[in-house]
C-alpha atoms as a PDB file:
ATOM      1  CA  UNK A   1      10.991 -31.178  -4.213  1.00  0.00           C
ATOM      2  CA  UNK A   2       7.736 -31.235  -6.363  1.00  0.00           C
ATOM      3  CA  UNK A   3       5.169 -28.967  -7.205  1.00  0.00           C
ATOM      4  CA  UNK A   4       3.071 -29.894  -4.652  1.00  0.00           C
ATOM      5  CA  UNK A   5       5.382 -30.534  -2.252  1.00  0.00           C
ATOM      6  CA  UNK A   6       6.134 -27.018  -1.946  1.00  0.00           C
ATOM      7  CA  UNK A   7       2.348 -26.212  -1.057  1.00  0.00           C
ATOM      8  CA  UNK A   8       2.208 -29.049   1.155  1.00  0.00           C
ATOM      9  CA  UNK A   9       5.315 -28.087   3.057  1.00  0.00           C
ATOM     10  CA  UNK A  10       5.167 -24.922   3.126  1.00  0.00           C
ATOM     11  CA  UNK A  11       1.089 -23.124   1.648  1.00  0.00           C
ATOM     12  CA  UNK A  12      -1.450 -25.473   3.272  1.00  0.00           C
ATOM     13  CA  UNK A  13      -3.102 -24.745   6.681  1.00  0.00           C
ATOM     14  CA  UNK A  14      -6.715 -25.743   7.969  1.00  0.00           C
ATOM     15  CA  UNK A  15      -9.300 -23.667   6.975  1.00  0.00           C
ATOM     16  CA  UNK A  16     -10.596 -20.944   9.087  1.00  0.00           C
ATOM     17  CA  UNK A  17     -12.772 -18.398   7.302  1.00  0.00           C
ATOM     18  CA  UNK A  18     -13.088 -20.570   3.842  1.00  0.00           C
ATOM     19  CA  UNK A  19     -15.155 -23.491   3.921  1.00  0.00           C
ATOM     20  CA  UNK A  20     -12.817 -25.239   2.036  1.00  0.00           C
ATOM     21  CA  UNK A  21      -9.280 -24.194   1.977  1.00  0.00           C
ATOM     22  CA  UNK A  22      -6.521 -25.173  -0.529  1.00  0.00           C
ATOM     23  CA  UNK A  23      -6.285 -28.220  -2.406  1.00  0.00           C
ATOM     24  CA  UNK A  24      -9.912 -27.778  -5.037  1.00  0.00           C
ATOM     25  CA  UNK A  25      -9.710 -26.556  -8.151  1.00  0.00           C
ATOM     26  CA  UNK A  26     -11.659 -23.580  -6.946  1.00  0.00           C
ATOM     27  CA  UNK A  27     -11.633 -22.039  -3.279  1.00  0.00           C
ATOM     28  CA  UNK A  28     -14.939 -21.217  -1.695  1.00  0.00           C
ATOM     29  CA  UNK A  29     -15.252 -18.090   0.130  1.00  0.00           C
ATOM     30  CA  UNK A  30     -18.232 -16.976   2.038  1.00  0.00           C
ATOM     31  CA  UNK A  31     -19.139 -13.416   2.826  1.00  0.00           C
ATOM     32  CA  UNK A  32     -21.068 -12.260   5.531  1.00  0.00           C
ATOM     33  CA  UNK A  33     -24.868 -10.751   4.823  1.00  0.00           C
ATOM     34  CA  UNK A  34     -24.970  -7.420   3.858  1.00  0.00           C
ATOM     35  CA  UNK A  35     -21.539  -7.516   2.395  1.00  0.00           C
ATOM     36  CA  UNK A  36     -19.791  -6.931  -1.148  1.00  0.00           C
ATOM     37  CA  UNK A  37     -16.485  -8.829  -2.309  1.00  0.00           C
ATOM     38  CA  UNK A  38     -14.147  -6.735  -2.479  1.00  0.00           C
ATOM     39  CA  UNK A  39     -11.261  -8.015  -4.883  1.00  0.00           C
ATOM     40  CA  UNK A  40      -7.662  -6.696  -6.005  1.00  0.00           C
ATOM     41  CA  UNK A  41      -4.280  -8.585  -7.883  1.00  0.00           C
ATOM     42  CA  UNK A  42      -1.193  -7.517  -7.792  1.00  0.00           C
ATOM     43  CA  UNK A  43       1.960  -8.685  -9.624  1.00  0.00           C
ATOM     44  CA  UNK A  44       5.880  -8.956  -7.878  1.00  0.00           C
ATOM     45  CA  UNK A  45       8.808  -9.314 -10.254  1.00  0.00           C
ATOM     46  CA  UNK A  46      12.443  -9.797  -9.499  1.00  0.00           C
ATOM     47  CA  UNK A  47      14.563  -7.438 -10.716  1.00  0.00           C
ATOM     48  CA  UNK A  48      11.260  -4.557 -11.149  1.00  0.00           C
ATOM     49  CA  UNK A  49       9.442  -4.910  -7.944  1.00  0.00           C
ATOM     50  CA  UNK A  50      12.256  -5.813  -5.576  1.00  0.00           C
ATOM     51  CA  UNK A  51      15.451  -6.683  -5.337  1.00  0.00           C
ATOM     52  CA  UNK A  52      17.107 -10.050  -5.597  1.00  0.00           C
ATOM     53  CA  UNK A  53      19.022  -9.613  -2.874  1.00  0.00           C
ATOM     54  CA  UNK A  54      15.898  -9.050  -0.067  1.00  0.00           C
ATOM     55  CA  UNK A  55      15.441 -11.118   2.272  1.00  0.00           C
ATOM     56  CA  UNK A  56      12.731 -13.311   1.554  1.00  0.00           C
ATOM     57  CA  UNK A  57      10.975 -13.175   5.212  1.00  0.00           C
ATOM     58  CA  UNK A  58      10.622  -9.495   4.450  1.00  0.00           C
ATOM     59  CA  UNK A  59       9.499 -10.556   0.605  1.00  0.00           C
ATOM     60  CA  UNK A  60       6.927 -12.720   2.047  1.00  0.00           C
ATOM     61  CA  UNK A  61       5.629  -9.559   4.291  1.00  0.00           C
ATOM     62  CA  UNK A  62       5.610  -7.162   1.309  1.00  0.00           C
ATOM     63  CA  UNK A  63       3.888  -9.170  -1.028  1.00  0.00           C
ATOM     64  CA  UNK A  64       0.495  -9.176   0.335  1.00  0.00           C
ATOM     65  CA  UNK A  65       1.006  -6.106   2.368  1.00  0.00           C
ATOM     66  CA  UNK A  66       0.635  -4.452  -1.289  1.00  0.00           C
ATOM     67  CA  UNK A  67      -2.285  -6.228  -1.862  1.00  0.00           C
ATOM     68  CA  UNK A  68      -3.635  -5.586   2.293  1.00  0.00           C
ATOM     69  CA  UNK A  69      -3.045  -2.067   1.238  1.00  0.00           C
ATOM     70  CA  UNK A  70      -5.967  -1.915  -1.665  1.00  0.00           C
ATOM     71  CA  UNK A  71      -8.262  -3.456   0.593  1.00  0.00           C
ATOM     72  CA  UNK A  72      -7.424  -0.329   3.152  1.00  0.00           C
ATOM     73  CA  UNK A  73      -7.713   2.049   0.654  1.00  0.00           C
ATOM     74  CA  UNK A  74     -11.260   0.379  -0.370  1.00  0.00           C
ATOM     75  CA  UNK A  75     -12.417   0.071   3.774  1.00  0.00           C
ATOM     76  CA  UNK A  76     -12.639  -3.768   3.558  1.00  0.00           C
ATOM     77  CA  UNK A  77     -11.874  -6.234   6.144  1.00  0.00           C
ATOM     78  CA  UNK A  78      -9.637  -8.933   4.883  1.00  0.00           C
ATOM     79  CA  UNK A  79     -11.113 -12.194   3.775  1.00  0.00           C
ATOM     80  CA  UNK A  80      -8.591 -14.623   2.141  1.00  0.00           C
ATOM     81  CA  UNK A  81      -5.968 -14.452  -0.927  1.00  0.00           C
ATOM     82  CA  UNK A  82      -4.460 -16.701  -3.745  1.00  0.00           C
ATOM     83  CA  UNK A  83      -0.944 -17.098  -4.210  1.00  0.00           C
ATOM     84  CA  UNK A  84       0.765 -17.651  -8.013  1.00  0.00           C
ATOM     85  CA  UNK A  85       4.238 -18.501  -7.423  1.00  0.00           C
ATOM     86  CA  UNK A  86       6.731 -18.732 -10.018  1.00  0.00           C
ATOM     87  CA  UNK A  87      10.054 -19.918  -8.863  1.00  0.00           C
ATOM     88  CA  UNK A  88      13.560 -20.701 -10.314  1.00  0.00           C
ATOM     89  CA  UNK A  89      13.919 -23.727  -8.129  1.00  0.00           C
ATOM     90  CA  UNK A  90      12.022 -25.092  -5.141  1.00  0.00           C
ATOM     91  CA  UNK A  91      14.642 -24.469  -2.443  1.00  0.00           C
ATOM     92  CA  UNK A  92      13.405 -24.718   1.338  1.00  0.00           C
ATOM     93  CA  UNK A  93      15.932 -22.593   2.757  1.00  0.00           C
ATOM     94  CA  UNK A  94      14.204 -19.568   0.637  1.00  0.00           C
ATOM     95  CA  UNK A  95      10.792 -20.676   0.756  1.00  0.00           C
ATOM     96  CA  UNK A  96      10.858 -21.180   4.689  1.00  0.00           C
ATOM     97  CA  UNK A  97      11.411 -17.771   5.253  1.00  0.00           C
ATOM     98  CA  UNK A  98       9.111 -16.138   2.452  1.00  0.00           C
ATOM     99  CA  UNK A  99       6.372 -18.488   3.535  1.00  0.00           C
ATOM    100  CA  UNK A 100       6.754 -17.773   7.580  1.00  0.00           C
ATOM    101  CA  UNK A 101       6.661 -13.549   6.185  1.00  0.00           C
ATOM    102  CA  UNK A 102       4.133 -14.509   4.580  1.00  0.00           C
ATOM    103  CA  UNK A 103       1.761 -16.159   6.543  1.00  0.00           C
ATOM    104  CA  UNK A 104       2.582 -13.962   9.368  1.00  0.00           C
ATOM    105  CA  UNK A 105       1.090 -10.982   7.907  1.00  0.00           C
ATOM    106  CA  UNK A 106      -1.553 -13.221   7.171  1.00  0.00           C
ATOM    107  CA  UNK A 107      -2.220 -14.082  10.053  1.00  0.00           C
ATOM    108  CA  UNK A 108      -2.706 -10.664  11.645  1.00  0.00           C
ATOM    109  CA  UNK A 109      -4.827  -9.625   9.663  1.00  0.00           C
ATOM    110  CA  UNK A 110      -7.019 -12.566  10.060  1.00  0.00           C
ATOM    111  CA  UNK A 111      -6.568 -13.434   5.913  1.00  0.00           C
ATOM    112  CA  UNK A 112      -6.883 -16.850   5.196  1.00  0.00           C
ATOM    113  CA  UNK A 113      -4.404 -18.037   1.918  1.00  0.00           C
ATOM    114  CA  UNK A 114      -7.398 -20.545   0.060  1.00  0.00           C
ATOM    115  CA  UNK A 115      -5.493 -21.469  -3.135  1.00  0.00           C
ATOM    116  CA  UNK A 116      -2.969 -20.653  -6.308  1.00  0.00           C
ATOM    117  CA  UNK A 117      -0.592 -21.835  -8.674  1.00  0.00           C
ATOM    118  CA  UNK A 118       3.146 -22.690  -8.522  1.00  0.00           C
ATOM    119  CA  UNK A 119       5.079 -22.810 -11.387  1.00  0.00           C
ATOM    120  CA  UNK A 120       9.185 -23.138 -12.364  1.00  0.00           C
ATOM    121  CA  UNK A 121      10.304 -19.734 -13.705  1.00  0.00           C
ATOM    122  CA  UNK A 122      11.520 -16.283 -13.416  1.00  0.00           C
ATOM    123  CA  UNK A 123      10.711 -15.462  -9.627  1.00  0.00           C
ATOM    124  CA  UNK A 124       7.820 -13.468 -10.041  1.00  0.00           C
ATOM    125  CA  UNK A 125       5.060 -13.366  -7.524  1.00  0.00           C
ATOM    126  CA  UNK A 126       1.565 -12.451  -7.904  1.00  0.00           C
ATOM    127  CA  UNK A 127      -1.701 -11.967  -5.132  1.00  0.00           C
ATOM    128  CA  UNK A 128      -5.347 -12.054  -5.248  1.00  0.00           C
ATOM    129  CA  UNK A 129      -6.636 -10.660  -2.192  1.00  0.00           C
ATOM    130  CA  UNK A 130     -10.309 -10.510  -0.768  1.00  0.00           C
ATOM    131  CA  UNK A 131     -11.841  -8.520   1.703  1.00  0.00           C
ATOM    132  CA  UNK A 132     -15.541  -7.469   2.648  1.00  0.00           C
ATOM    133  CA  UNK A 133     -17.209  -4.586   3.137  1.00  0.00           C
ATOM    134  CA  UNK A 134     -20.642  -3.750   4.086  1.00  0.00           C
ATOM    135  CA  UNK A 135     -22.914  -2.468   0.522  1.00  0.00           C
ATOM    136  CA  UNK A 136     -22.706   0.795  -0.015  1.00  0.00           C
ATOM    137  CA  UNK A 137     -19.674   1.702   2.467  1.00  0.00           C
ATOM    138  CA  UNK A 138     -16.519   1.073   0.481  1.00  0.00           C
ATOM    139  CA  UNK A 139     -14.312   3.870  -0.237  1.00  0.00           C
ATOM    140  CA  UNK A 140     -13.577   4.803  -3.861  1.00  0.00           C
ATOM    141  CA  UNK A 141     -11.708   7.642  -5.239  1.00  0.00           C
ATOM    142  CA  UNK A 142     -14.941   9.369  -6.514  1.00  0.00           C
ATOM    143  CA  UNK A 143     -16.403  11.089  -4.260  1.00  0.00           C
ATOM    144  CA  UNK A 144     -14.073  14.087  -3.254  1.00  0.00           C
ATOM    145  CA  UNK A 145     -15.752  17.526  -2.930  1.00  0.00           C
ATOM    146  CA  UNK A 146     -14.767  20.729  -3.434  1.00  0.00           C
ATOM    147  CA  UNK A 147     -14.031  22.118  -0.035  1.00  0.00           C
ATOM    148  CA  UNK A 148     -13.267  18.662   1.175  1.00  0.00           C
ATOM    149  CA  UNK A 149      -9.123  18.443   3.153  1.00  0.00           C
ATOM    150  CA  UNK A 150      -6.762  16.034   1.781  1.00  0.00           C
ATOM    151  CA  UNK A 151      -5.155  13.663   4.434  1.00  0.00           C
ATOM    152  CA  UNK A 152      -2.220  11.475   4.389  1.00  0.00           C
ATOM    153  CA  UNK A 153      -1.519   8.836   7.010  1.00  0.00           C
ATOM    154  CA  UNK A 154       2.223   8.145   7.907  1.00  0.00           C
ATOM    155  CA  UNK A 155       5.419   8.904   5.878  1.00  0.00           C
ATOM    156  CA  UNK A 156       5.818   9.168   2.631  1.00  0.00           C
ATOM    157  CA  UNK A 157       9.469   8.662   0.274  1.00  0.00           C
ATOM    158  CA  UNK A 158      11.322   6.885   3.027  1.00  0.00           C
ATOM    159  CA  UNK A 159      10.930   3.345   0.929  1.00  0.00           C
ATOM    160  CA  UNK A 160      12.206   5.510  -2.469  1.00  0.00           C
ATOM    161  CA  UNK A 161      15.281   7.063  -0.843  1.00  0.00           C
ATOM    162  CA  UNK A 162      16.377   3.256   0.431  1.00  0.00           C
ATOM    163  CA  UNK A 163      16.257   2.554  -2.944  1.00  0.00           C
ATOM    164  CA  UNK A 164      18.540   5.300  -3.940  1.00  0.00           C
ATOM    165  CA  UNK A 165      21.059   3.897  -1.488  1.00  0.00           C
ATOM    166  CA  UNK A 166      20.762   0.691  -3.273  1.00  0.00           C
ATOM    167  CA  UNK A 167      21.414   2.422  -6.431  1.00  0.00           C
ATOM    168  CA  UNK A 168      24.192   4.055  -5.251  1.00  0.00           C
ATOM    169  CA  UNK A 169      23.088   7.650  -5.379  1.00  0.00           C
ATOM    170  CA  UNK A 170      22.535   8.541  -1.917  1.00  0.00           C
ATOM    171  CA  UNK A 171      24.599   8.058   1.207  1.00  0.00           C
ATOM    172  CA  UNK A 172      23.195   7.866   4.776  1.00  0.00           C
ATOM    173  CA  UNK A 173      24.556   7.032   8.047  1.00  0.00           C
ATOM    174  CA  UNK A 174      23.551   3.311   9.008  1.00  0.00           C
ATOM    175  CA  UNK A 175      20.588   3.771  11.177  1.00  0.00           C
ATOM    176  CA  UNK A 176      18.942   6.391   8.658  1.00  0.00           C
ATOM    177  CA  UNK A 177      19.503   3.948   6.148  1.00  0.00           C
ATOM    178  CA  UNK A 178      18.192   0.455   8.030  1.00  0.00           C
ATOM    179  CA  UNK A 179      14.402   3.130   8.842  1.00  0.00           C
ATOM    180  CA  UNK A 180      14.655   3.648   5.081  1.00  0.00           C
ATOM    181  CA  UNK A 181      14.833   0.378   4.255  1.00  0.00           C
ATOM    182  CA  UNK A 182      12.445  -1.012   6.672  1.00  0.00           C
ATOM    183  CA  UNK A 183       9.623   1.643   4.809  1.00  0.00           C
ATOM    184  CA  UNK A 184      11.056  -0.035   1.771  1.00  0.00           C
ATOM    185  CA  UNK A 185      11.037  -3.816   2.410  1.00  0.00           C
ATOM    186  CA  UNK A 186       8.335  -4.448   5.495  1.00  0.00           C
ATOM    187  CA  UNK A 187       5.580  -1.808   4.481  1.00  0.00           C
ATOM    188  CA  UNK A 188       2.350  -1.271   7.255  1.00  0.00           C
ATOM    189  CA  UNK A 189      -0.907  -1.716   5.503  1.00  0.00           C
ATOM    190  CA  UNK A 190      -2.826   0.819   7.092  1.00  0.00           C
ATOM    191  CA  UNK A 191      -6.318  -1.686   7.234  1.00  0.00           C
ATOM    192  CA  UNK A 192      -7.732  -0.349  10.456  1.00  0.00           C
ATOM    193  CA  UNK A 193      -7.457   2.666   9.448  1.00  0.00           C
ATOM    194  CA  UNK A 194      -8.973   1.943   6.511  1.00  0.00           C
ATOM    195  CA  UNK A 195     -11.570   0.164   7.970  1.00  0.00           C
ATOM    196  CA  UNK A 196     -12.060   3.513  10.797  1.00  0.00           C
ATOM    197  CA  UNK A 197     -12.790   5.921   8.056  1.00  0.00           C
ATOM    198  CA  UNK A 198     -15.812   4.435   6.624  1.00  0.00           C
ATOM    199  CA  UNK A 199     -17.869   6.672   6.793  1.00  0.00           C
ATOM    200  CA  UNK A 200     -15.402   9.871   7.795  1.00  0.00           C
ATOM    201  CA  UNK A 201     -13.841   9.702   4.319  1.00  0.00           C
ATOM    202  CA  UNK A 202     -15.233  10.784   0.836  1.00  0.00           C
ATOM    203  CA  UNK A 203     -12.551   9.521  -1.283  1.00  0.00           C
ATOM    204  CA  UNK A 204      -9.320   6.943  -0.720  1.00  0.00           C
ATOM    205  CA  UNK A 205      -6.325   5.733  -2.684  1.00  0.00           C
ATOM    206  CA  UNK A 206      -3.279   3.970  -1.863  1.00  0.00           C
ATOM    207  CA  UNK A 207      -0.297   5.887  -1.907  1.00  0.00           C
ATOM    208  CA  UNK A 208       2.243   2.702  -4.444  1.00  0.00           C
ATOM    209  CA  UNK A 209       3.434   4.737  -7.240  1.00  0.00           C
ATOM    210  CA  UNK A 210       3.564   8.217  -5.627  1.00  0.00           C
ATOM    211  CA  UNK A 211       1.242  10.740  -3.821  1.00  0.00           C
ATOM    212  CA  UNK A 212       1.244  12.787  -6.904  1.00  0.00           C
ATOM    213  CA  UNK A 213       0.068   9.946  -9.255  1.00  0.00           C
ATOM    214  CA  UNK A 214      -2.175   8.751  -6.537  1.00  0.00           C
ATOM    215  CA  UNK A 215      -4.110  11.514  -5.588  1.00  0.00           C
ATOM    216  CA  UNK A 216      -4.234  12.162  -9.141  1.00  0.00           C
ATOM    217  CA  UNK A 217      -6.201   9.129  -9.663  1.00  0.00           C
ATOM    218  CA  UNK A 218      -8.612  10.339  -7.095  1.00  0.00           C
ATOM    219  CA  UNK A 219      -8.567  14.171  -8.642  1.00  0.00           C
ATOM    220  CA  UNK A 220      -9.777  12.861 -12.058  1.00  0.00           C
ATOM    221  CA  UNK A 221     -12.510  10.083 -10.965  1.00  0.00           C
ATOM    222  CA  UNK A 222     -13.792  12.824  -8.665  1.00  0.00           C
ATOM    223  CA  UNK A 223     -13.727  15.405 -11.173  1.00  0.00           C
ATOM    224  CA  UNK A 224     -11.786  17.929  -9.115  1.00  0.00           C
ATOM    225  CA  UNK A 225      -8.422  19.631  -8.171  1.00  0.00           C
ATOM    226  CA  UNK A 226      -6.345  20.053  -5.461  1.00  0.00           C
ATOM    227  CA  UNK A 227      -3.735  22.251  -3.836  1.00  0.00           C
ATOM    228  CA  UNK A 228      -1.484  20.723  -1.244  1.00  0.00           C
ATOM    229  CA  UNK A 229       1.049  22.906   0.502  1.00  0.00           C
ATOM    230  CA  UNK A 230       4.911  21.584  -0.323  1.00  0.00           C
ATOM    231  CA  UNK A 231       6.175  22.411   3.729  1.00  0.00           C
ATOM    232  CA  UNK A 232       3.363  19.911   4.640  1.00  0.00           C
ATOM    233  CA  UNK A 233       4.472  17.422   2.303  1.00  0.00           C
ATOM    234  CA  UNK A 234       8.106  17.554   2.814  1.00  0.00           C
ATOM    235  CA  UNK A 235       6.816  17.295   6.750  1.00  0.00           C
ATOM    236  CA  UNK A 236       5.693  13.567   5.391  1.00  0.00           C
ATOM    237  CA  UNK A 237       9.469  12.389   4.650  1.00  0.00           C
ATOM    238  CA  UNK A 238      10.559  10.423   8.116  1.00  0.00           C
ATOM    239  CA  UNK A 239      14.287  10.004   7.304  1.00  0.00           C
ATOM    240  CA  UNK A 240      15.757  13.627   6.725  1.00  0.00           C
ATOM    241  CA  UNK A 241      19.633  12.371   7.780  1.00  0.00           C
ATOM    242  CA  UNK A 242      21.543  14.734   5.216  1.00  0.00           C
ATOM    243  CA  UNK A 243      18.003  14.716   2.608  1.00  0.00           C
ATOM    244  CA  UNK A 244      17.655  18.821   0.994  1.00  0.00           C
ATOM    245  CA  UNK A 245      14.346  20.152   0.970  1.00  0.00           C
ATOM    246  CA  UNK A 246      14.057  19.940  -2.798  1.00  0.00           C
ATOM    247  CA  UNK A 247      15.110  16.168  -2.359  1.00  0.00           C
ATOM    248  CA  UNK A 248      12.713  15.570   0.522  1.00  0.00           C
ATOM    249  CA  UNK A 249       9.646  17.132  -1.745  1.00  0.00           C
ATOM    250  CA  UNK A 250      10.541  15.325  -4.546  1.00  0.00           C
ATOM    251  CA  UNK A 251      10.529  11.799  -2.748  1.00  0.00           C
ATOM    252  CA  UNK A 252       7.557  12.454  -0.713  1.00  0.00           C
ATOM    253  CA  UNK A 253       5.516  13.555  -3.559  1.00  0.00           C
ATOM    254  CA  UNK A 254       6.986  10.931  -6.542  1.00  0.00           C
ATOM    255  CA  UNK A 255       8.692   8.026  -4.302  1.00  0.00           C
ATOM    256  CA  UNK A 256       6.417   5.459  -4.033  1.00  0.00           C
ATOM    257  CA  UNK A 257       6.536   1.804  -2.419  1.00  0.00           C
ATOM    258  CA  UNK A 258       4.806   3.962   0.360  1.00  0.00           C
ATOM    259  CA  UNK A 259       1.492   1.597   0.907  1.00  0.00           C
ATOM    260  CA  UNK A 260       0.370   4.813   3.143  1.00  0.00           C
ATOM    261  CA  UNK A 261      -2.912   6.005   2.336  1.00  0.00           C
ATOM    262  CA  UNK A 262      -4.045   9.274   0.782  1.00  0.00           C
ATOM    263  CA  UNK A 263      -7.847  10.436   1.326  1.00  0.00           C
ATOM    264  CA  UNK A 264      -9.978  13.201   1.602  1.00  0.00           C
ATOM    265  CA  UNK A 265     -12.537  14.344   4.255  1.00  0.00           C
ATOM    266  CA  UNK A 266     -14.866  16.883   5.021  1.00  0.00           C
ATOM    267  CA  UNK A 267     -13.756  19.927   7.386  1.00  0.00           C
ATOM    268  CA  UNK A 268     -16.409  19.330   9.827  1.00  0.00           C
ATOM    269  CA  UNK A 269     -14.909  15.481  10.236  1.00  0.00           C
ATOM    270  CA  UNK A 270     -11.563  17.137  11.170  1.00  0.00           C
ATOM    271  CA  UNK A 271     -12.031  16.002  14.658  1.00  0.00           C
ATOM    272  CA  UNK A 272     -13.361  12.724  14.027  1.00  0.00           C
ATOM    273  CA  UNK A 273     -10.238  11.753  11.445  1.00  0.00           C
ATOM    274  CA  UNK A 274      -7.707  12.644  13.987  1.00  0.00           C
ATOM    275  CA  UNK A 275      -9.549  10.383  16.179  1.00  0.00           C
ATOM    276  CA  UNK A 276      -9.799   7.261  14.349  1.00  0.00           C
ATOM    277  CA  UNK A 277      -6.077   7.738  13.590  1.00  0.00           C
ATOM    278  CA  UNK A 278      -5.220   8.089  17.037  1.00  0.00           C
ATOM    279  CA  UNK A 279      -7.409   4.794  17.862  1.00  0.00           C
ATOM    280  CA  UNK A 280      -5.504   2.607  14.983  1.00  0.00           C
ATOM    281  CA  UNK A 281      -1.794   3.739  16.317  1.00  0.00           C
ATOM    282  CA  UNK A 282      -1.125   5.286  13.048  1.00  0.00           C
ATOM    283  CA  UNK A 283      -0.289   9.067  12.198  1.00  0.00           C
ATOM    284  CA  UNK A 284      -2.446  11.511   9.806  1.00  0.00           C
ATOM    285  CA  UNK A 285      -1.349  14.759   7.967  1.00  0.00           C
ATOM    286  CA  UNK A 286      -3.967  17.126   6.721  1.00  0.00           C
ATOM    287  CA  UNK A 287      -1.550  18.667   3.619  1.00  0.00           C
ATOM    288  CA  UNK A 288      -3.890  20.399   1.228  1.00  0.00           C
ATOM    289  CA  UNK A 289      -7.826  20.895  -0.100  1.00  0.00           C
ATOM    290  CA  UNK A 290      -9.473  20.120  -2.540  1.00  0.00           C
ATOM    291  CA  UNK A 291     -10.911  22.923  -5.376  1.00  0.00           C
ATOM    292  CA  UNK A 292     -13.145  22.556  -8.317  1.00  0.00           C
ATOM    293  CA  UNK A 293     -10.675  23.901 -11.178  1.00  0.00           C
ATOM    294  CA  UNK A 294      -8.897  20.398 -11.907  1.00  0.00           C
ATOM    295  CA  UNK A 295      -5.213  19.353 -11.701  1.00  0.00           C
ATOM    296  CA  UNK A 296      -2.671  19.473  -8.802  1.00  0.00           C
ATOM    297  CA  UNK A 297      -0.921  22.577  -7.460  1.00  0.00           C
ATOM    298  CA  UNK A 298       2.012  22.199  -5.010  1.00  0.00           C
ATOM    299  CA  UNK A 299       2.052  25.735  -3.017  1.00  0.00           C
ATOM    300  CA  UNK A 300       4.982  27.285  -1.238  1.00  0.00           C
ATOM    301  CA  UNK A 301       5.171  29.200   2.241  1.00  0.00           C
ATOM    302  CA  UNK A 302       3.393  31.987   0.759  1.00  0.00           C
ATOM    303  CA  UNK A 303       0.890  30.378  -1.174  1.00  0.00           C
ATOM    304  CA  UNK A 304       2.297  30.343  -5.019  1.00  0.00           C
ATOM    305  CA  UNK A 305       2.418  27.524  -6.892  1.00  0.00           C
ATOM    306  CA  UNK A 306       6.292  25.527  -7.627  1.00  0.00           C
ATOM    307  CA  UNK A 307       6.872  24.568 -11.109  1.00  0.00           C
ATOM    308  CA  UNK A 308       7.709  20.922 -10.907  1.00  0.00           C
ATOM    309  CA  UNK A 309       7.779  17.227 -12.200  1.00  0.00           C
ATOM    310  CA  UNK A 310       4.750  15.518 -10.684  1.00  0.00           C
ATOM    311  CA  UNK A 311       5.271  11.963 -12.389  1.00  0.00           C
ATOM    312  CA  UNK A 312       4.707   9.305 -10.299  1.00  0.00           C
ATOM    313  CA  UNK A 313       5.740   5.349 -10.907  1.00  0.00           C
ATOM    314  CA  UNK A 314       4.274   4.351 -14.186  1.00  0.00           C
ATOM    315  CA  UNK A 315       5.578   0.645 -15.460  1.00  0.00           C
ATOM    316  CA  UNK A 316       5.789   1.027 -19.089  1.00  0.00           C
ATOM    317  CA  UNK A 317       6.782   4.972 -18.938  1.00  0.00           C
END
C-alpha cells in the first residue's frame, strides 16, 4: 500500500467546515467574523509519548485529544487539524483502528482533518490543530490576580500511576488498574468547558506535564504566586486502590498525561464556575489562591508549607 493510498483509504472525507479539504498543497480554512485562529502542534513518539503496545483505536483518540486540550485551555471552538504521520509500514489492520479513534474524536468535536504528510519511519505522530475564538476572549495564562482561586477540573495522576503499573512499580487490583489506564490512554479534552469559562476565567493552562509545572507556567506569565492546599490536591487523584497519601500528592501534583485543565477565577465568579462545570458534565476543584509574592507553596492541614519536589514532565530534563 502506497503513500497515498493510506490517505485515500483511510484520511480523506468530504469537506465540511474547510472549503477545500485534503488533497491541495495547502488547506483552506475559513473563520467566522469576529474571530482569531487559534493554532497549537503537538508531537507523539513511540517509545516517549506512548507505548508500543497501545492499542491504536485508543492512539488515534489520544493524539488529537492532546492537541483538543490546548484549544480548551485557550477557550476556542475546534476548527480543523493536520495530520504528519510517520509509519514503519503501511499496515491496514493498525491504521483501521488508529484512523476510526481518530476520526471519532474528530468528529465530536465537530474538527474537520484538512491535510498532512505521511512518511515511512519511526512511528511518530504529530497534530496541528485549529480552533476559533471570538477577538479578545481567549484565555491565556496571564491574567491571574492576586486574590483570584485556583480551579482544577477532573482528576489529576490517574494516567501517571497506569504508567507505573506498566513500569512495574506499582500493583493494583484489575479494575483500579483498567480506570488508570483509561485516564492514561483515552484522555477527555475538557473543550466545553473551556469554551464555558470565557469570560468566568482570568487565566488557563492545560494540565500535560503536571499541575505543578503547569500552573507554574501560568504563575510566571502572570507575575504571581500561589498556595494550593495538599488535602485538596490529593482529593484530585481518582484511583486511591492501595495509593499512600505521599504517593497520591506526588502523582496529582507531578503526574501528567492529565489533559485536565487548571485555571484561575475570581471569588465573586465562585458561583458561576461551579455552574458552567455542572452544565458541561465535568467536575471542578477549587484547591488554592493565588498571592502576589511569586512561586508555589503546597500547604498542609494546618496551613504550613511541605518541603517537596515540584518538577513536572520536562523532555530533555
Amino acid at each position: 500500500m502506497g503513500e497515498f493510498d493510506v490517505i485515500a483509504r483511510f484520511f480523506t472525507r468530504a469537506a465540511r467546515r474547510s472549503p477545500l479539504g485534503v488533497g491541495d498543497d495547502c488547506a483552506l480554512l475559513a473563520p467566522r467574523a469576529g474571530m482569531q485562529l487559534a493554532v497549537s502542534t503537538d508531537l507523539l513518539i513511540e517509545g516517549r509519548h506512548f507505548l508500543s503496545t497501545v492499542d491504536p483505536h485508543r492512539l488515534g483518540h489520544k493524539c488529537l485529544a492532546v492537541n483538543l486540550s490546548d484549544l480548551a485551555a485557550c477557550g476556542a471552538e475546534p476548527l480543523a487539524f493536520t495530520l504528519a504521520l510517520s509509519l514503519p509500514q503501511a499496515d491496514p489492520d493498525w491504521l483501521e483502528p488508529f484512523s476510526r479513534g481518530l476520526l471519532g474524536l474528530a468528529d465530536a468535536h465537530g474538527c474537520e482533518l484538512v491535510g498532512g504528510d505521511t512518511t515511512r519511519g519511526p512511528l511518530s505522530i504529530c497534530i496541528t490543530v485549529f480552533g476559533e475564538v471570538p477577538a479578545g476572549q481567549a484565555l491565556l495564562r496571564s491574567g491571574a490576580r492576586p486574590g483570584d482561586d485556583v480551579w482544577v477540573s477532573g482528576s489529576l495522576g490517574d494516567a501517571r500511576l497506569a504508567l507505573e503499573v506498566f513500569r512495574g512499580r506499582v500493583g493494583l487490583p484489575s479494575a483500579a488498574f483498567e480506570a488508570a489506564r483509561n485516564r492514561l490512554e483515552q484522555p477527555t479534552p475538557r473543550v466545553a468547558l473551556g469554551l464555558a469559562l470565557r469570560g468566568l476565567a482570568s487565566a488557563a493552562a492545560d494540565v500535560s506535564d503536571g499541575l505543578a509545572g503547569d500552573l507554574g507556567h501560568i504563575l510566571r506569565r502572570s507575575g504571581v504566586g500561589a498556595c494550593i492546599e495538599a488535602e485538596a490536591v490529593r482529593a484530585l487523584l481518582a484511583v486511591r486502590d492501595g495509593v499512600g497519601e505521599a504517593e497520591a500528592l506526588a502523582l496529582a501534583l507531578s503526574g501528567g498525561d492529565d489533559y485536565e485543565l487548571v485555571f484561575t477565577a475570581a471569588p465573586q465568579h465562585r458561583g458561576a464556575v461551579q455552574d458552567a462545570a455542572a452544565q458541561c458534565a465535568t467536575s471542578v476543584r477549587r484547591i488554592g489562591r493565588i498571592e502576589a509574592d511569586p512561586g508555589l507553596r503546597v500547604l498542609d492541614a494546618q496551613g504550613r508549607p511541605l518541603s517537596l519536589n515540584h518538577a513536572s514532565f520536562d523532555h530533555f530534563a
